[in-house]
N, C-alpha and C. Protein backbone atom coordinates (compact mmCIF):
# COMPACT_ATOMS: atom_id res chain seq x y z
N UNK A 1 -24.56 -50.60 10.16
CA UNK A 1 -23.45 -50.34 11.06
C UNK A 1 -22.46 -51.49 11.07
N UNK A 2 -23.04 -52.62 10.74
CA UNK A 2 -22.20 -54.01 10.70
C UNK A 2 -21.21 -53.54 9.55
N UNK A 3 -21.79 -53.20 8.45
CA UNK A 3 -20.64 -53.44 7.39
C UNK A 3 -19.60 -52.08 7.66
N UNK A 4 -19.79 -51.26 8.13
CA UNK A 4 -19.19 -49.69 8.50
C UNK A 4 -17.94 -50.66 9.60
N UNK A 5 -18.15 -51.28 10.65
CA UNK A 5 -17.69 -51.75 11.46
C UNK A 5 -16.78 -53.19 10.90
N UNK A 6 -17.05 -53.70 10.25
CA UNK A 6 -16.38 -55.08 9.36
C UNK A 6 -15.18 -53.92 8.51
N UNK A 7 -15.31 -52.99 7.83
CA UNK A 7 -14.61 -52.49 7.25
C UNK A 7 -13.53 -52.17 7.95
N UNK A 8 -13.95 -51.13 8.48
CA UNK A 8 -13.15 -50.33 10.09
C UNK A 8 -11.78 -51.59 10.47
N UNK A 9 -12.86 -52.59 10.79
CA UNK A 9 -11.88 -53.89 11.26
C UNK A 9 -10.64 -54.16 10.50
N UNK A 10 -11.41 -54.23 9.23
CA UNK A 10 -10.18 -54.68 7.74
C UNK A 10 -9.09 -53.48 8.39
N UNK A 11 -9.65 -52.79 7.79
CA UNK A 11 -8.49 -51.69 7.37
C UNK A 11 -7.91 -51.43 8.53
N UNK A 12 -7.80 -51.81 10.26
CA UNK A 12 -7.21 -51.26 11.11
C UNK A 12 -6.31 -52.71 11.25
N UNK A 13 -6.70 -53.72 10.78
CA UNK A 13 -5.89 -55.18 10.87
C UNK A 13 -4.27 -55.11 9.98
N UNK A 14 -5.08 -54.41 8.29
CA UNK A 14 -3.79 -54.07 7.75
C UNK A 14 -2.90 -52.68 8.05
N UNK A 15 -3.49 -51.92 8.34
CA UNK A 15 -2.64 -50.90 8.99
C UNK A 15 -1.90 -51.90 10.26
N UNK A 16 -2.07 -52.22 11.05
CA UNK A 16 -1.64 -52.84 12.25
C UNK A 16 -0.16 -53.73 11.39
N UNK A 17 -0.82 -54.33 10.54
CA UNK A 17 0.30 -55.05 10.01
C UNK A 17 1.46 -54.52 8.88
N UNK A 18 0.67 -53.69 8.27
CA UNK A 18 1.46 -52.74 7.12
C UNK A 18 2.37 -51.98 8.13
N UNK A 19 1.97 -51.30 9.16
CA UNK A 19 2.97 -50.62 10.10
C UNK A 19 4.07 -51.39 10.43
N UNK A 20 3.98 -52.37 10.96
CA UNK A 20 4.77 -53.47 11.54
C UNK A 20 5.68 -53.66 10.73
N UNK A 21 5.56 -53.58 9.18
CA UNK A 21 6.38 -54.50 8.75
C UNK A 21 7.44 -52.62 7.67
N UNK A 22 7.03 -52.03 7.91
CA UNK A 22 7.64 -50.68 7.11
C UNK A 22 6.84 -48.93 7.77
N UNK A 23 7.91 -48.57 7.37
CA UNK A 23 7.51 -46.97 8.37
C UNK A 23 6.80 -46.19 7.62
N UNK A 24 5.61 -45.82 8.06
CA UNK A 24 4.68 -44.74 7.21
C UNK A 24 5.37 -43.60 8.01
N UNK A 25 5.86 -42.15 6.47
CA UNK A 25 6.12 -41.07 7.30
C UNK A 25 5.08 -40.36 7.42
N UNK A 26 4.82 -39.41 8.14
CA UNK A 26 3.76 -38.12 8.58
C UNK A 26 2.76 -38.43 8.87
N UNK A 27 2.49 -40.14 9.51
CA UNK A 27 1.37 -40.44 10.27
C UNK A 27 1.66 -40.86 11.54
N UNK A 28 0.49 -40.37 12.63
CA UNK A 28 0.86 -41.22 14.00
C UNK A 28 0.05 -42.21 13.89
N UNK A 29 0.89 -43.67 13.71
CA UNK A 29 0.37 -45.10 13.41
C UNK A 29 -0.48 -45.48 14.39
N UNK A 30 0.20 -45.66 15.76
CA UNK A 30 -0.83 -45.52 16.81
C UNK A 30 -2.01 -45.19 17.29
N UNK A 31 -1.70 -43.81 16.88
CA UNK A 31 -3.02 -43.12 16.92
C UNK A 31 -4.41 -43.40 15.79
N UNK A 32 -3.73 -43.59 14.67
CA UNK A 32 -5.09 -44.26 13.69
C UNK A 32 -5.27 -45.21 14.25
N UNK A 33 -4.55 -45.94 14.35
CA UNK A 33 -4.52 -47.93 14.96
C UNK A 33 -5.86 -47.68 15.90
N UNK A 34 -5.20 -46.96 17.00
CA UNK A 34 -6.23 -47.21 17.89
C UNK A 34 -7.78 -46.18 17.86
N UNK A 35 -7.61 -45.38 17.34
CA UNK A 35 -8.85 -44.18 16.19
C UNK A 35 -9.85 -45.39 15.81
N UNK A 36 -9.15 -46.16 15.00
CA UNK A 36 -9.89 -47.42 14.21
C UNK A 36 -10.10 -48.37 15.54
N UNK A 37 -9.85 -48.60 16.14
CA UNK A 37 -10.17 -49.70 17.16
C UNK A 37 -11.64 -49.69 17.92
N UNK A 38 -11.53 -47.96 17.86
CA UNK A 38 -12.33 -47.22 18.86
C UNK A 38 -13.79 -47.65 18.16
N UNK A 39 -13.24 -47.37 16.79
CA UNK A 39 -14.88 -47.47 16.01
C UNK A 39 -15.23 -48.37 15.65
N UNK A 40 -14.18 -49.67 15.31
CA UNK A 40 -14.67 -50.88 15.02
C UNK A 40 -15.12 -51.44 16.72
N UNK A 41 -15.29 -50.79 17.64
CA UNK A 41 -15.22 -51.42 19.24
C UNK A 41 -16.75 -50.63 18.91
N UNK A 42 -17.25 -49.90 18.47
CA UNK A 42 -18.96 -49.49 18.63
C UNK A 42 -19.50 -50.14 17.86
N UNK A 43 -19.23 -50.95 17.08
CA UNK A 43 -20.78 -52.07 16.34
C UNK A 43 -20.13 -53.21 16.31
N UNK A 44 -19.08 -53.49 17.74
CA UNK A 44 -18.44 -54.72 18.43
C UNK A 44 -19.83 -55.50 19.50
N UNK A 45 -19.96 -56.89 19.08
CA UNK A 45 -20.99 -57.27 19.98
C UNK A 45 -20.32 -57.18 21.60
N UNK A 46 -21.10 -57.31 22.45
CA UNK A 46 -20.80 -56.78 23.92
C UNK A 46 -20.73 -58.37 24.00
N UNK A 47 -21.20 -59.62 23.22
CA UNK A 47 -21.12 -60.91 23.90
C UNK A 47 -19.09 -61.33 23.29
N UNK A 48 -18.44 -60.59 22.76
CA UNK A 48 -17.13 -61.11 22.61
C UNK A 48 -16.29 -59.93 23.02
N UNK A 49 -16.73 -59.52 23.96
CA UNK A 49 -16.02 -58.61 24.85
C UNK A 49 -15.10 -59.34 25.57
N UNK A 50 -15.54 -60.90 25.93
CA UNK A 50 -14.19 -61.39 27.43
C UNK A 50 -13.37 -61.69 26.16
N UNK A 51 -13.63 -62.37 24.78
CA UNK A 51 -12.37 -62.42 24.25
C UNK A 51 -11.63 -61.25 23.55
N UNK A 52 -12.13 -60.27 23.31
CA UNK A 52 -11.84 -59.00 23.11
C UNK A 52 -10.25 -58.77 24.19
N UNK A 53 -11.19 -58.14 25.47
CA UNK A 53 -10.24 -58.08 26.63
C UNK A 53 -9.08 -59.48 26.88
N UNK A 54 -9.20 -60.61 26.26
CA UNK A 54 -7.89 -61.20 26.73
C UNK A 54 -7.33 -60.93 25.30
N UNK A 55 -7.43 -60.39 24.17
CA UNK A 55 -6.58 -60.19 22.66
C UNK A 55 -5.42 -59.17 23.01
N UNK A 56 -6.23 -58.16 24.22
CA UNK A 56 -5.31 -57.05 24.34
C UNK A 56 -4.32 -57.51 25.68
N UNK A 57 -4.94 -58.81 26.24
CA UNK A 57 -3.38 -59.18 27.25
C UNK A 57 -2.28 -59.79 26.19
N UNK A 58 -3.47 -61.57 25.47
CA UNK A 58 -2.22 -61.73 25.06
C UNK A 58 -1.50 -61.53 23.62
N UNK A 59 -2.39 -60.99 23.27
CA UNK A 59 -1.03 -60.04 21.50
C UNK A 59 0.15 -59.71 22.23
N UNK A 60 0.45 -58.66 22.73
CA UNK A 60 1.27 -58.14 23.20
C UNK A 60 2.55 -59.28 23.53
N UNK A 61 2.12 -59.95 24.51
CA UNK A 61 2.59 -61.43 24.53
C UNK A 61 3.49 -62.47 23.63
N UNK A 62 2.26 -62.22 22.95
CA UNK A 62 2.74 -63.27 21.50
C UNK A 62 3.90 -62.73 20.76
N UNK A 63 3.76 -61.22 20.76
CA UNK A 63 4.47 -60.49 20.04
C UNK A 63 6.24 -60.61 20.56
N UNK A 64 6.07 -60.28 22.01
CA UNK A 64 7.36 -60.44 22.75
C UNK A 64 8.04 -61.75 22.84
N UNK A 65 7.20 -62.69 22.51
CA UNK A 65 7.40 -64.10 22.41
C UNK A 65 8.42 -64.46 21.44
N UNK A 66 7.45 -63.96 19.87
CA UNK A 66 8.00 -64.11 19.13
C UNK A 66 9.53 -62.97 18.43
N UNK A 67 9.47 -62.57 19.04
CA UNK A 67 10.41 -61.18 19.37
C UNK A 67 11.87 -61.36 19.22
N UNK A 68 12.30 -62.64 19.70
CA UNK A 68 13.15 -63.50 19.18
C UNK A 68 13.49 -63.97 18.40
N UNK A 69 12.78 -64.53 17.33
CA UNK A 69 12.99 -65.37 16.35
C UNK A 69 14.17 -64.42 15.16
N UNK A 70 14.94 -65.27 14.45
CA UNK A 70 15.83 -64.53 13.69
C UNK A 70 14.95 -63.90 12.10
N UNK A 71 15.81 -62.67 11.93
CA UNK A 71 15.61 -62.19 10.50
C UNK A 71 13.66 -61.28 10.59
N UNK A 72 12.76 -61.99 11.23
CA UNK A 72 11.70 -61.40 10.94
C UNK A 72 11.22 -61.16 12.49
N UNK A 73 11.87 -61.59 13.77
CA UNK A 73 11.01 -61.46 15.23
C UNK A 73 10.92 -59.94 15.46
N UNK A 74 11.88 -59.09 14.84
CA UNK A 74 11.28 -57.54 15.49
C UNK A 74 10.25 -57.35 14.39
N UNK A 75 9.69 -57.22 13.41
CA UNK A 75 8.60 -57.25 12.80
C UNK A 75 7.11 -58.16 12.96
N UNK A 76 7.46 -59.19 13.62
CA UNK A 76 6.48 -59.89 14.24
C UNK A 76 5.93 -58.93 15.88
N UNK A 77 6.92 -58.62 16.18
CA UNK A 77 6.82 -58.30 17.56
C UNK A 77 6.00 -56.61 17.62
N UNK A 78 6.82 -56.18 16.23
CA UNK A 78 5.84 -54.57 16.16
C UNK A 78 4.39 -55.25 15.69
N UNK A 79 3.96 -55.73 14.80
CA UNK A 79 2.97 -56.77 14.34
C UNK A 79 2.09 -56.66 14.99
N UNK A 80 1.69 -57.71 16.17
CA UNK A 80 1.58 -58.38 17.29
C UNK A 80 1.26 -57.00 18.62
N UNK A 81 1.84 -56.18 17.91
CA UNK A 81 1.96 -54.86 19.56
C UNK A 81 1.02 -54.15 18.38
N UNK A 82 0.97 -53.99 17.43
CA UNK A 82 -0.19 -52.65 17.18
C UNK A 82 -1.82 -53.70 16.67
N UNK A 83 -1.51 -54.69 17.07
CA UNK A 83 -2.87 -55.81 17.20
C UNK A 83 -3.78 -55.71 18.33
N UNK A 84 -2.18 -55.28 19.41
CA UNK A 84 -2.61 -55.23 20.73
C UNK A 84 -3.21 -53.75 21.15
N UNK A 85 -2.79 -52.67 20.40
CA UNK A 85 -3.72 -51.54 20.74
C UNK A 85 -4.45 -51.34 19.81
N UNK A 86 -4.96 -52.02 18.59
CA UNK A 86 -6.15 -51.72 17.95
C UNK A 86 -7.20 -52.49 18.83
N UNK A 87 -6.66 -53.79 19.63
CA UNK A 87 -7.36 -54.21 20.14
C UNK A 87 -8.34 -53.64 21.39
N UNK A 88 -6.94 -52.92 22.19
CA UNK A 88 -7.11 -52.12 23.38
C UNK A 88 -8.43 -50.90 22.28
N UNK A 89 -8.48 -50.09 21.57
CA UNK A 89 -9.07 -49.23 21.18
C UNK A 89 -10.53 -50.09 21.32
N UNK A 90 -10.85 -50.93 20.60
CA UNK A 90 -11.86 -51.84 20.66
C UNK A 90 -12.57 -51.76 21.83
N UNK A 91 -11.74 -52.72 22.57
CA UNK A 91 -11.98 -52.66 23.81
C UNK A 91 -12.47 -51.40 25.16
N UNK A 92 -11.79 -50.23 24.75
CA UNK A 92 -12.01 -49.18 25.27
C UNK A 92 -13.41 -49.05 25.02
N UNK A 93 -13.79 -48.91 23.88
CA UNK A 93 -15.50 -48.79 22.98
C UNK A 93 -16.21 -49.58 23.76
N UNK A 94 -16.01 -50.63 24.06
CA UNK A 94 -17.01 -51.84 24.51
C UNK A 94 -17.28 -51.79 26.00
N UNK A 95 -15.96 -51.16 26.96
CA UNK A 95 -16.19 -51.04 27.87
C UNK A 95 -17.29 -49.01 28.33
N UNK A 96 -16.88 -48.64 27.79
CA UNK A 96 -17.50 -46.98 27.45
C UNK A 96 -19.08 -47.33 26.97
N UNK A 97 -19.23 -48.67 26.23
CA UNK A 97 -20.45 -48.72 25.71
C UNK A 97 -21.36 -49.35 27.21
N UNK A 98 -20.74 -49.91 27.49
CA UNK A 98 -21.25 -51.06 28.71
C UNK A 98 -21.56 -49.91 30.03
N UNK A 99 -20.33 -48.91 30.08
CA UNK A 99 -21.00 -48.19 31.32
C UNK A 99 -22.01 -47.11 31.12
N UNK A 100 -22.15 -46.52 29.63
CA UNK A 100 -23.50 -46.00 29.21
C UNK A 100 -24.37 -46.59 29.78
N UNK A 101 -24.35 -48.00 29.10
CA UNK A 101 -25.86 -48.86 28.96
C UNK A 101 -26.29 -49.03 30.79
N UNK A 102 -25.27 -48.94 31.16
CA UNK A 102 -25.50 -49.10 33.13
C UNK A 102 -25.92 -47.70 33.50
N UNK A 103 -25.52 -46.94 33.09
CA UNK A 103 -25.91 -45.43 33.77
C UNK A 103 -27.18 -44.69 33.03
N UNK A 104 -27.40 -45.16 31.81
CA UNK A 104 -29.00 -45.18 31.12
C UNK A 104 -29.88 -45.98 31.82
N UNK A 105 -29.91 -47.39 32.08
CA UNK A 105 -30.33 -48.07 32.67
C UNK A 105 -30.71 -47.82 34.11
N UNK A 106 -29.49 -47.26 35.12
CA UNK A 106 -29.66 -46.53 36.34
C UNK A 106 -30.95 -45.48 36.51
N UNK A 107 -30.85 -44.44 35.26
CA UNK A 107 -31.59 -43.53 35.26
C UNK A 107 -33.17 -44.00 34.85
N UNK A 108 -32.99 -44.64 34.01
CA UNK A 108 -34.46 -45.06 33.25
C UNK A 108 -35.78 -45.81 34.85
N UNK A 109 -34.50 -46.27 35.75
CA UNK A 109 -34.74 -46.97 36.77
C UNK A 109 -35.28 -46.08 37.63
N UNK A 110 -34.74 -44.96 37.79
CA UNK A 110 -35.33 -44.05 38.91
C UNK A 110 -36.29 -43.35 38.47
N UNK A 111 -36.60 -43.16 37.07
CA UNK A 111 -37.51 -42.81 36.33
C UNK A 111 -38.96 -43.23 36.47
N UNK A 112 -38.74 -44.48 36.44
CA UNK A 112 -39.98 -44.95 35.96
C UNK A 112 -40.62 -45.46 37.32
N UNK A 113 -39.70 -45.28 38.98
CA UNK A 113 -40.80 -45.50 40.12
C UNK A 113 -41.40 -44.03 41.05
């Protein structure tokens, strides 16, 4: 599942960035972006979840930051924003995984007294 999930990662990093920088027609970029986020976020360890959750505050950030800069800041800034919802997709996974593991756990609990 590691290497299924390392892949996932690759390929949603360069989509994230291949988007950013030129327009794919007859795809919703977004929607793969974050498709891929979702799945590289299920064989995501639950121990880099807090940095997970601050990638998807500050990309976004960075992006608007750099958003400015001449000749390349709106391409940094799309960049930087579909980093931030592959990230968010991730993240979604990790948090969905975490309230399973609490509501399995809940049950297994009432189970077993």
């Amino acid at each position: 599942m590691e290497k299924i999930g390392g892949l996932v990662t690759a390929v949603g990093i360069l989509l994230a960035i291949i988007a950013g920088v030129i327009n794919i027609p007859g795809i919703d970029v977004a929607l793969a972006i974050v498709l891929l986020g979702v799945v590289a976020g299920i064989s995501a360890q639950q121990d880099n979840a807090i940095r997970l959750f601050l990638a998807v505050l500050v990309l976004p950030v960075i992006g608007a930051a750099l958003g400015g800069v001449p000749v390349v800041g709106e391409y940094l800034d799309a960049i930087f924003g579909n980093l931030g919802v592959f990230a968010a997709g991730a993240a979604a996974s990790l948090v969905a995984r975490r309230l399973y593991e609490m509501v399995v756990g809940g049950v297994k609990g009432l189970s077993g007294s």
